[in-house]
N, C-alpha and C. Protein backbone atom coordinates (compact mmCIF):
# COMPACT_ATOMS: atom_id res chain seq x y z
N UNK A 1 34.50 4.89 -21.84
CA UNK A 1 35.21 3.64 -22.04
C UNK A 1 36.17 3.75 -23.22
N UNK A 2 37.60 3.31 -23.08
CA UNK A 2 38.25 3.32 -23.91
C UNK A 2 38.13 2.01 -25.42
N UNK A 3 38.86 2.67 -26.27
CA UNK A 3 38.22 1.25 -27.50
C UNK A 3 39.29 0.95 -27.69
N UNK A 4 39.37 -0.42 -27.92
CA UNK A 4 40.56 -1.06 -28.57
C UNK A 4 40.82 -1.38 -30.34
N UNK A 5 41.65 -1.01 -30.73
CA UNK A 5 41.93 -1.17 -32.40
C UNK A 5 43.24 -1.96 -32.01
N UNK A 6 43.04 -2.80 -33.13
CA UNK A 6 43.74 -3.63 -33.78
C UNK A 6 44.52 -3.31 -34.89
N UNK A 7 45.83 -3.01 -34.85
CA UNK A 7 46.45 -2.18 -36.26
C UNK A 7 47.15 -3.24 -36.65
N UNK A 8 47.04 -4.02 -38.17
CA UNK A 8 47.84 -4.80 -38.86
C UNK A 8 48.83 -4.07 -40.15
N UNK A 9 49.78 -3.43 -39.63
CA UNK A 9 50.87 -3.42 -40.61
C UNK A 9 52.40 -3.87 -40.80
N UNK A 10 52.60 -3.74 -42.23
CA UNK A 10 53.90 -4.75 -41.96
C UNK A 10 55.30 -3.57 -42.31
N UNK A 11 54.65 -2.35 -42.48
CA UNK A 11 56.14 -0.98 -42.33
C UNK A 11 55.69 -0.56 -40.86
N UNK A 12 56.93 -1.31 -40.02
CA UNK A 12 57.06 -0.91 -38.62
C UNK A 12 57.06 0.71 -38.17
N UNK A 13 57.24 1.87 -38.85
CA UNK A 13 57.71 2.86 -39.06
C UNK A 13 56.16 3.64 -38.94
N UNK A 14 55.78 3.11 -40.07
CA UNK A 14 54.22 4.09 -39.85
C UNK A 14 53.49 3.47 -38.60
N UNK A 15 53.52 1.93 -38.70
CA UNK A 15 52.75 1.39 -37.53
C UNK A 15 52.80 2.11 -36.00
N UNK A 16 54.27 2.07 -36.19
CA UNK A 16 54.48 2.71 -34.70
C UNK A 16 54.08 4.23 -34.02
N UNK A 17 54.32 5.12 -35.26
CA UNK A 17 53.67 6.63 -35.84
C UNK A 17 52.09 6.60 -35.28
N UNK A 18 51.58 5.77 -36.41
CA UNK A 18 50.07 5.22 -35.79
C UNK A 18 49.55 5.18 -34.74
N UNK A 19 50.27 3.78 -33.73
CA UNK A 19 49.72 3.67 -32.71
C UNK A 19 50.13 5.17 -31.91
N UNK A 20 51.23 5.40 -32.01
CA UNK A 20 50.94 6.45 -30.90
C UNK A 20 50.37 7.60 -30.84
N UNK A 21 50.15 7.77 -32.19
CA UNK A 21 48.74 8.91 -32.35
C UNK A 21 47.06 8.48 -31.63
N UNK A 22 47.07 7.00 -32.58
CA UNK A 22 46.47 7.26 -31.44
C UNK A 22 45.75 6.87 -30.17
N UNK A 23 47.06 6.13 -29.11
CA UNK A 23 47.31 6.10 -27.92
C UNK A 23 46.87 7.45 -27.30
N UNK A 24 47.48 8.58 -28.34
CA UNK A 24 47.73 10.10 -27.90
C UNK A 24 45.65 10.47 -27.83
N UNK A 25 45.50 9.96 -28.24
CA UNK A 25 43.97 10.29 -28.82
C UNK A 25 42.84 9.22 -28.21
N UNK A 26 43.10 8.62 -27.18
CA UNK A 26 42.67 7.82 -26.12
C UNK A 26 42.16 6.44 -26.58
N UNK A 27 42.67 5.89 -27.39
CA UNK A 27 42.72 4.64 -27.73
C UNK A 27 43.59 3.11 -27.17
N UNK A 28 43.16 2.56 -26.84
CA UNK A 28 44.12 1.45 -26.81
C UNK A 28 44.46 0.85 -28.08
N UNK A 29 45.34 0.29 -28.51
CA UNK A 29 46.01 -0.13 -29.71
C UNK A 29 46.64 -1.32 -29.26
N UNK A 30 46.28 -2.23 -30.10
CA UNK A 30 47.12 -3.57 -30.17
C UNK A 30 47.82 -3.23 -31.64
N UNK A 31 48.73 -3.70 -32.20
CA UNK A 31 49.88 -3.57 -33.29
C UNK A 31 50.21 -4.65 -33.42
N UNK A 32 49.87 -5.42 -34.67
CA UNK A 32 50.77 -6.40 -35.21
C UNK A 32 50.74 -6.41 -36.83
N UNK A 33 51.94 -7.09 -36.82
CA UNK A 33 53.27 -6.79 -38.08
C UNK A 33 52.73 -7.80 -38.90
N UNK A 34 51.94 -8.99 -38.92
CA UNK A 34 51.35 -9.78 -39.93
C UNK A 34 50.15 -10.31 -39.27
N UNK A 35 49.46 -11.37 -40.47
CA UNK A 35 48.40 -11.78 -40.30
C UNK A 35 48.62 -12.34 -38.73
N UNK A 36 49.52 -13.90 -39.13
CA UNK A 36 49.65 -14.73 -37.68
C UNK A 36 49.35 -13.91 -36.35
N UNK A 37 50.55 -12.73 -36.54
CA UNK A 37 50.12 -11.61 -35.14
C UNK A 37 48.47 -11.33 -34.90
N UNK A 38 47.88 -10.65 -35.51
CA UNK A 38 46.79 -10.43 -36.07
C UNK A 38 45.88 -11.64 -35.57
N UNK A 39 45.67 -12.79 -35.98
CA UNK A 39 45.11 -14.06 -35.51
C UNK A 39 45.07 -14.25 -34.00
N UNK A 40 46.43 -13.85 -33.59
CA UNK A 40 47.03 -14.00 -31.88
C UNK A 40 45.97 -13.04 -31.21
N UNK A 41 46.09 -12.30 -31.43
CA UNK A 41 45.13 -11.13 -30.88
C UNK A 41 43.88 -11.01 -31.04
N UNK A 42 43.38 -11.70 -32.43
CA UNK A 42 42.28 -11.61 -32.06
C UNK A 42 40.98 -13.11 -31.46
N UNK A 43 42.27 -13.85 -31.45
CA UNK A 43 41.66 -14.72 -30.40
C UNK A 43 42.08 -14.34 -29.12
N UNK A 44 42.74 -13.35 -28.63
CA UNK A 44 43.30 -13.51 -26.96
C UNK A 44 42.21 -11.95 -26.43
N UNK A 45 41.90 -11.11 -27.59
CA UNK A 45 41.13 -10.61 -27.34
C UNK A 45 39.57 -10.04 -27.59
N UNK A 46 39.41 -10.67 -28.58
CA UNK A 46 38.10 -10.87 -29.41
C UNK A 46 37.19 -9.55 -29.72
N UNK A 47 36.16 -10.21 -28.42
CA UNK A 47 35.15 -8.86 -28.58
C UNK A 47 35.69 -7.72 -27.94
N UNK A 48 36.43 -7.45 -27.74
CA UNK A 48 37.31 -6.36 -27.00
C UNK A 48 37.50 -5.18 -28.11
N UNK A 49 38.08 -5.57 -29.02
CA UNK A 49 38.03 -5.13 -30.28
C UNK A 49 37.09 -4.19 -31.53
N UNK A 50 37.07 -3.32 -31.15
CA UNK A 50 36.25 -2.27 -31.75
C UNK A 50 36.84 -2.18 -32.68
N UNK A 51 37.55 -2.21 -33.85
CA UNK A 51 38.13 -1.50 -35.03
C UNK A 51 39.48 -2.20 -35.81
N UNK A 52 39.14 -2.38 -36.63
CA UNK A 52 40.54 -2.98 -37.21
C UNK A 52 41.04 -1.91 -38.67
N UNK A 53 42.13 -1.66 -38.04
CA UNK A 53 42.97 -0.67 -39.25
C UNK A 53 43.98 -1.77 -39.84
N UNK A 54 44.00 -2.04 -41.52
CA UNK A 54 44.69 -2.69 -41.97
C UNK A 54 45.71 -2.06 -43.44
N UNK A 55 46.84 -2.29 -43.87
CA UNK A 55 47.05 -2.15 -44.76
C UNK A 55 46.19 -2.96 -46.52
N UNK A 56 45.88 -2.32 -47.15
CA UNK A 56 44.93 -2.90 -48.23
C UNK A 56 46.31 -4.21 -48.76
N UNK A 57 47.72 -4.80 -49.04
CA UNK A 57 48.37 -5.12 -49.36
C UNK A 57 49.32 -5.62 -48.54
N UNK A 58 49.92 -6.71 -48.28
CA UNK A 58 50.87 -6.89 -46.98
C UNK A 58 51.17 -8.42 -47.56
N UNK A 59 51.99 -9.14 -47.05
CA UNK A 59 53.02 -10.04 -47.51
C UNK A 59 51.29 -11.18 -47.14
N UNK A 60 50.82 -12.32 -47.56
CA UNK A 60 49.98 -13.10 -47.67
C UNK A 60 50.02 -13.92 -46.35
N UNK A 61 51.52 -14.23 -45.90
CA UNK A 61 51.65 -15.23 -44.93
C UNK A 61 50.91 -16.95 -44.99
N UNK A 62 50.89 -17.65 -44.27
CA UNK A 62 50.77 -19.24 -44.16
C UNK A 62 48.89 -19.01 -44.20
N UNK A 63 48.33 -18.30 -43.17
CA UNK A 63 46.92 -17.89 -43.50
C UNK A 63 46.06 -18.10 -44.44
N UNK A 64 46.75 -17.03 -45.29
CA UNK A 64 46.46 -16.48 -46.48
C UNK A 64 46.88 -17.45 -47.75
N UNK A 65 47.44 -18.78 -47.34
CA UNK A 65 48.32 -19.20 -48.55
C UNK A 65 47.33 -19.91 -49.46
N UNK A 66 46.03 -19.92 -49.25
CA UNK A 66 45.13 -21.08 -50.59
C UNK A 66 44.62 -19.78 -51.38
N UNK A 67 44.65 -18.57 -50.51
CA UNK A 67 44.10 -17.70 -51.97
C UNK A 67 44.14 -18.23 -53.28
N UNK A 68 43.34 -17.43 -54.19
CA UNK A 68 43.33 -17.50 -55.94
C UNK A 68 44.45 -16.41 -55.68
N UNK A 69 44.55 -16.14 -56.83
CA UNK A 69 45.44 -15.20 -57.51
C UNK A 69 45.00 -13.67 -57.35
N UNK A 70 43.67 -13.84 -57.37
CA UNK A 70 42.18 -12.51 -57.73
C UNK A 70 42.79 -11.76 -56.34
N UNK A 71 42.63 -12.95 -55.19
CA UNK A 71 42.38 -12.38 -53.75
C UNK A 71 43.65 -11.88 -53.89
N UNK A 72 44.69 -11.81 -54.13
CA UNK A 72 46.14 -11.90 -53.65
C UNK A 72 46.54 -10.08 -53.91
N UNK A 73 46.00 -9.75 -54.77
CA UNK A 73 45.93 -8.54 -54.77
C UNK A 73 45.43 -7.33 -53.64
N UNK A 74 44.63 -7.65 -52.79
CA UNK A 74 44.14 -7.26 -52.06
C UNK A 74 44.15 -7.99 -50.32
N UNK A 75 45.22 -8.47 -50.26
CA UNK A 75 45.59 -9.49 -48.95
C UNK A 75 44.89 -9.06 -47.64
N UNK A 76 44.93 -7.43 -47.70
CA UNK A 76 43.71 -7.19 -46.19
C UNK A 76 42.53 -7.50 -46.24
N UNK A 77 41.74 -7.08 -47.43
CA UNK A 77 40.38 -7.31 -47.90
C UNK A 77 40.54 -8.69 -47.59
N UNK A 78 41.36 -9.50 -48.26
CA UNK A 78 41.22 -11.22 -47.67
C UNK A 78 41.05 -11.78 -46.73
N UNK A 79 41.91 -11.32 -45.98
CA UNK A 79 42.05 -11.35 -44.49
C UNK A 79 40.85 -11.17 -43.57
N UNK A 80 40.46 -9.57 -43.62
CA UNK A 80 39.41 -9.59 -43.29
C UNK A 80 37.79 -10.42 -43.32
N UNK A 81 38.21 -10.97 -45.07
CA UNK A 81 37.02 -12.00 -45.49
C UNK A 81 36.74 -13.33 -44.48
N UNK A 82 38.28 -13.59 -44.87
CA UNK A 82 38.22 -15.02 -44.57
C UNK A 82 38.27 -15.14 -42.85
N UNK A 83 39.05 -14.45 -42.54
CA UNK A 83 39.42 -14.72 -40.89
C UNK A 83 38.52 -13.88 -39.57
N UNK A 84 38.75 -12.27 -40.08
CA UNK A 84 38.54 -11.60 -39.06
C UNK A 84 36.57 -11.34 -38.59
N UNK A 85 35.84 -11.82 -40.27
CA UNK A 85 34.60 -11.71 -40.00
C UNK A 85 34.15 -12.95 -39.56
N UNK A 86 34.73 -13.57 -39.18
CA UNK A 86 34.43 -15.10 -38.72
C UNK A 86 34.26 -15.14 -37.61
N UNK A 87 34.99 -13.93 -36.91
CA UNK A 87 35.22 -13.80 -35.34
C UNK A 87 34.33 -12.86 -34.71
N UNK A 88 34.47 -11.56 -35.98
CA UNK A 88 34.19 -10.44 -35.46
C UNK A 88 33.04 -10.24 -36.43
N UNK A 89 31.87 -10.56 -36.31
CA UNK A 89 31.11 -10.71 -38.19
C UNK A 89 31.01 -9.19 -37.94
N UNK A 90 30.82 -7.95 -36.94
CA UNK A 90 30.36 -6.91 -37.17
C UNK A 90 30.96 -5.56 -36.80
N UNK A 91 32.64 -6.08 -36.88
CA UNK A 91 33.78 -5.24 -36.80
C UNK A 91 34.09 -4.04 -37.69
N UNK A 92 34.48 -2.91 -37.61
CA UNK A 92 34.82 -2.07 -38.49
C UNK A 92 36.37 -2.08 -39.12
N UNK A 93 36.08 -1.63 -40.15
CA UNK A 93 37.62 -1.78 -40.67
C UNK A 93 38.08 -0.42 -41.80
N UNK A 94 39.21 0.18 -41.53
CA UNK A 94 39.61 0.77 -42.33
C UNK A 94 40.86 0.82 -42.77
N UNK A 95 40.81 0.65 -44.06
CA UNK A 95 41.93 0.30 -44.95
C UNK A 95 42.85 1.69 -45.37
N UNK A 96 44.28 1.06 -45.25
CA UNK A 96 44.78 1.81 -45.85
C UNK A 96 46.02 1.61 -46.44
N UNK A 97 45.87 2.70 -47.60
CA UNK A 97 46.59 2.25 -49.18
C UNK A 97 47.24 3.06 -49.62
N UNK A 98 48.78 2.86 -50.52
CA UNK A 98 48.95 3.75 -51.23
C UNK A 98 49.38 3.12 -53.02
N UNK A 99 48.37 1.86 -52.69
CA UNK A 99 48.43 1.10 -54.54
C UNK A 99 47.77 1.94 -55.18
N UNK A 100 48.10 1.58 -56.78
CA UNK A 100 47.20 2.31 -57.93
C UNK A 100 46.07 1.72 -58.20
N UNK A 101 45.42 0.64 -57.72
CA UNK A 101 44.10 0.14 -57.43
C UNK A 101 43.14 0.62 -56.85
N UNK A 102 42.90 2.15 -56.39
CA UNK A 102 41.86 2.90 -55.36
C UNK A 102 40.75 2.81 -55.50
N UNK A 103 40.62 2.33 -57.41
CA UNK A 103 39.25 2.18 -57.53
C UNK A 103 38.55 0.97 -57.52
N UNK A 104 39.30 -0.34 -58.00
CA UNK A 104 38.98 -1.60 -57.49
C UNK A 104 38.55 -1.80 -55.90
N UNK A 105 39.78 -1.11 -55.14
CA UNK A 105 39.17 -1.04 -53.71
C UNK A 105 38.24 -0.28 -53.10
N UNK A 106 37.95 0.50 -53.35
CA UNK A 106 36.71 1.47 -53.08
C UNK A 106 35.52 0.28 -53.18
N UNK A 107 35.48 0.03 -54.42
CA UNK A 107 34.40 -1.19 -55.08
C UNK A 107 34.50 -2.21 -54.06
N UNK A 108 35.30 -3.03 -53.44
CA UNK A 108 35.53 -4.14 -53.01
C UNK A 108 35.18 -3.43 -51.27
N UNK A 109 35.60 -2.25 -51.28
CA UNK A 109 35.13 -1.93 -49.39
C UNK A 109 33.54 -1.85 -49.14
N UNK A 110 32.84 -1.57 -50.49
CA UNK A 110 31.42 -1.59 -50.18
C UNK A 110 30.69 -2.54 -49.84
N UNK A 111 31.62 -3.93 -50.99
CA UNK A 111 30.70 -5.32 -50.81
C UNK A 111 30.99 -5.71 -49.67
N UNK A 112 32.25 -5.76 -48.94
CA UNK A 112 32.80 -5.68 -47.28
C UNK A 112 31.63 -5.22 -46.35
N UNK A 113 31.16 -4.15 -46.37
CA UNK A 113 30.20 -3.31 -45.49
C UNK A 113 31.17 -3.38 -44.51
N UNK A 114 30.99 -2.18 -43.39
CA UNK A 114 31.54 -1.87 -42.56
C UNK A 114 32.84 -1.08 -42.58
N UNK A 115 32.93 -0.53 -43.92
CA UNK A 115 34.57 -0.28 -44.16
C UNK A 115 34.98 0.66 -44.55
N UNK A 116 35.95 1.51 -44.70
CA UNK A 116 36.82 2.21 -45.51
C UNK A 116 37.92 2.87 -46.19
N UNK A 117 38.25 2.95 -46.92
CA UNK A 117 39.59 3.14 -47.46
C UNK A 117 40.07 3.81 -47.25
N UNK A 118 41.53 4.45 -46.77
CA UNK A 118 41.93 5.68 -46.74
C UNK A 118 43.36 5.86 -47.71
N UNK A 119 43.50 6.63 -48.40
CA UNK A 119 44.56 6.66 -49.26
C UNK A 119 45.90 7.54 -48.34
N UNK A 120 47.25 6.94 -48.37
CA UNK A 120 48.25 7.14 -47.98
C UNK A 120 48.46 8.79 -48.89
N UNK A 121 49.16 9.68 -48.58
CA UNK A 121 49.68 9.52 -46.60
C UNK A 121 48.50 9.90 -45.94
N UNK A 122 48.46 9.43 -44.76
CA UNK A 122 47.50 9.41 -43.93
C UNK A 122 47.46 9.98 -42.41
N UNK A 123 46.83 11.85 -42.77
CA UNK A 123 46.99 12.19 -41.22
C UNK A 123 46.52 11.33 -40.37
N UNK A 124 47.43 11.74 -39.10
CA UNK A 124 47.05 10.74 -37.84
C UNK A 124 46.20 11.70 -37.08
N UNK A 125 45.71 12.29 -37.24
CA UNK A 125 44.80 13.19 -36.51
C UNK A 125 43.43 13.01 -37.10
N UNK A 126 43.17 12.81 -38.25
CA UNK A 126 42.18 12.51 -39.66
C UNK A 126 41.70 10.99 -38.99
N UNK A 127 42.75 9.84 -39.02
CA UNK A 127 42.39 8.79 -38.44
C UNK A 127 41.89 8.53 -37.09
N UNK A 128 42.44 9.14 -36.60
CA UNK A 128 41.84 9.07 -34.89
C UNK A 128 40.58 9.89 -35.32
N UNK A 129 39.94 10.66 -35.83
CA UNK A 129 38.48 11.13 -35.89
C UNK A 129 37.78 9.81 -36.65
N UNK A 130 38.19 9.39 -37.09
CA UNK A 130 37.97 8.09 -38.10
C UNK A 130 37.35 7.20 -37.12
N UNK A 131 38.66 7.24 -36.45
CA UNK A 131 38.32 5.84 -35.83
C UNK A 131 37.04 5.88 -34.74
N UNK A 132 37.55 7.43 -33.95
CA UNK A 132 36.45 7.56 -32.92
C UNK A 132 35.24 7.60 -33.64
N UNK A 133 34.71 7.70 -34.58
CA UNK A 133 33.16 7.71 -35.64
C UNK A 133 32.78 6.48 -35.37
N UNK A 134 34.06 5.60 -36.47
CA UNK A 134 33.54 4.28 -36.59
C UNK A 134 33.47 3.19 -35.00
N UNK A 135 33.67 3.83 -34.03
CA UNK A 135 33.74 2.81 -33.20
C UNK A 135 32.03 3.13 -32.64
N UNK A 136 31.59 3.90 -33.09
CA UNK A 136 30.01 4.50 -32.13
C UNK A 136 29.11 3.24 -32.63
N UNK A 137 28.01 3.81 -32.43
CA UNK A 137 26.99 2.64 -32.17
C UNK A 137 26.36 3.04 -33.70
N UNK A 138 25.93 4.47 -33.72
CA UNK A 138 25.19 5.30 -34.73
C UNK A 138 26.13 4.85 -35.94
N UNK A 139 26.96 4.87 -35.82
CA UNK A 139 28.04 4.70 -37.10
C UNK A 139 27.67 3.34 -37.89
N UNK A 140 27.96 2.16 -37.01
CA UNK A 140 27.49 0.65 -37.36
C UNK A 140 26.48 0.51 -37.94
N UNK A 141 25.50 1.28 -37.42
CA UNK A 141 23.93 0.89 -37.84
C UNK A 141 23.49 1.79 -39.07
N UNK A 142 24.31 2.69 -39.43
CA UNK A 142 24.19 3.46 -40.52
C UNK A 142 24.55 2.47 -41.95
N UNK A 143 25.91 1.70 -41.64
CA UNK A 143 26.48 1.33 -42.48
C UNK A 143 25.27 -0.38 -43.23
């Protein structure tokens, strides 16, 4: 059975790089460019959804707009808090970054559970093993 990931980024360039790695690597991929997108999808497809790859940083959008200040730094981690575990409480997610914060986020992917960081640049061959891990059953229940 094929898995579906959910890729939220807002540089169209890698996104697109992304998905088709890995499309190439037998994934289905949904792609969207902000939260709102992001929201669309994952109400139209829900439990369908094995995996969410996010940028750790991305523009806040209407969503995101009551954050503190604290959260604002970390807009995927937010995202994920507030929205996507609401839907998905037991979704995987891996982040990825190329801020000087690696170690705040490291810290912040643990209290998350389910997660992990990957620091930019980011083979697409590295991620598709990533992803195929985190989508297993053994993987979830480890975490």
């Amino acid at each position: 059975m094929r898995q579906t990931i959910l890729w939220i980024e807002d540089d169209m360039d890698f996104l697109n790089a992304g998905c088709d790695a890995l499309r190439q690597n037998g994934f289905d991929v949904l792609a969207a460019t902000n939260n709102n997108e992001a929201l669309a999808f994952l109400r139209r497809h829900g439990r369908s959804i094995g995996l969410i790859i996010q940028n750790l940083h991305r523009p806040p959008g209407q969503c995101l707009s009551h954050l503190h200040l604290s959260e604002k730094r970390f807009t995927g981690m937010a995202f994920l808090a507030h929205h996507i575990r609401k839907m998905l409480p037991d979704v995987s997610c891996i982040f990825v970054t190329g801020t000087p914060w690696v170690y705040h986020a490291r810290r912040e992917t643990k209290r998350l559970g389910n997660c992990i960081l990957l620091e930019e640049p980011v083979q697409f061959n590295y991620l598709a093993d990533m992803a195929r891990a985190m989508t297993t059953q053994s993987w979830r229940e480890s975490q």
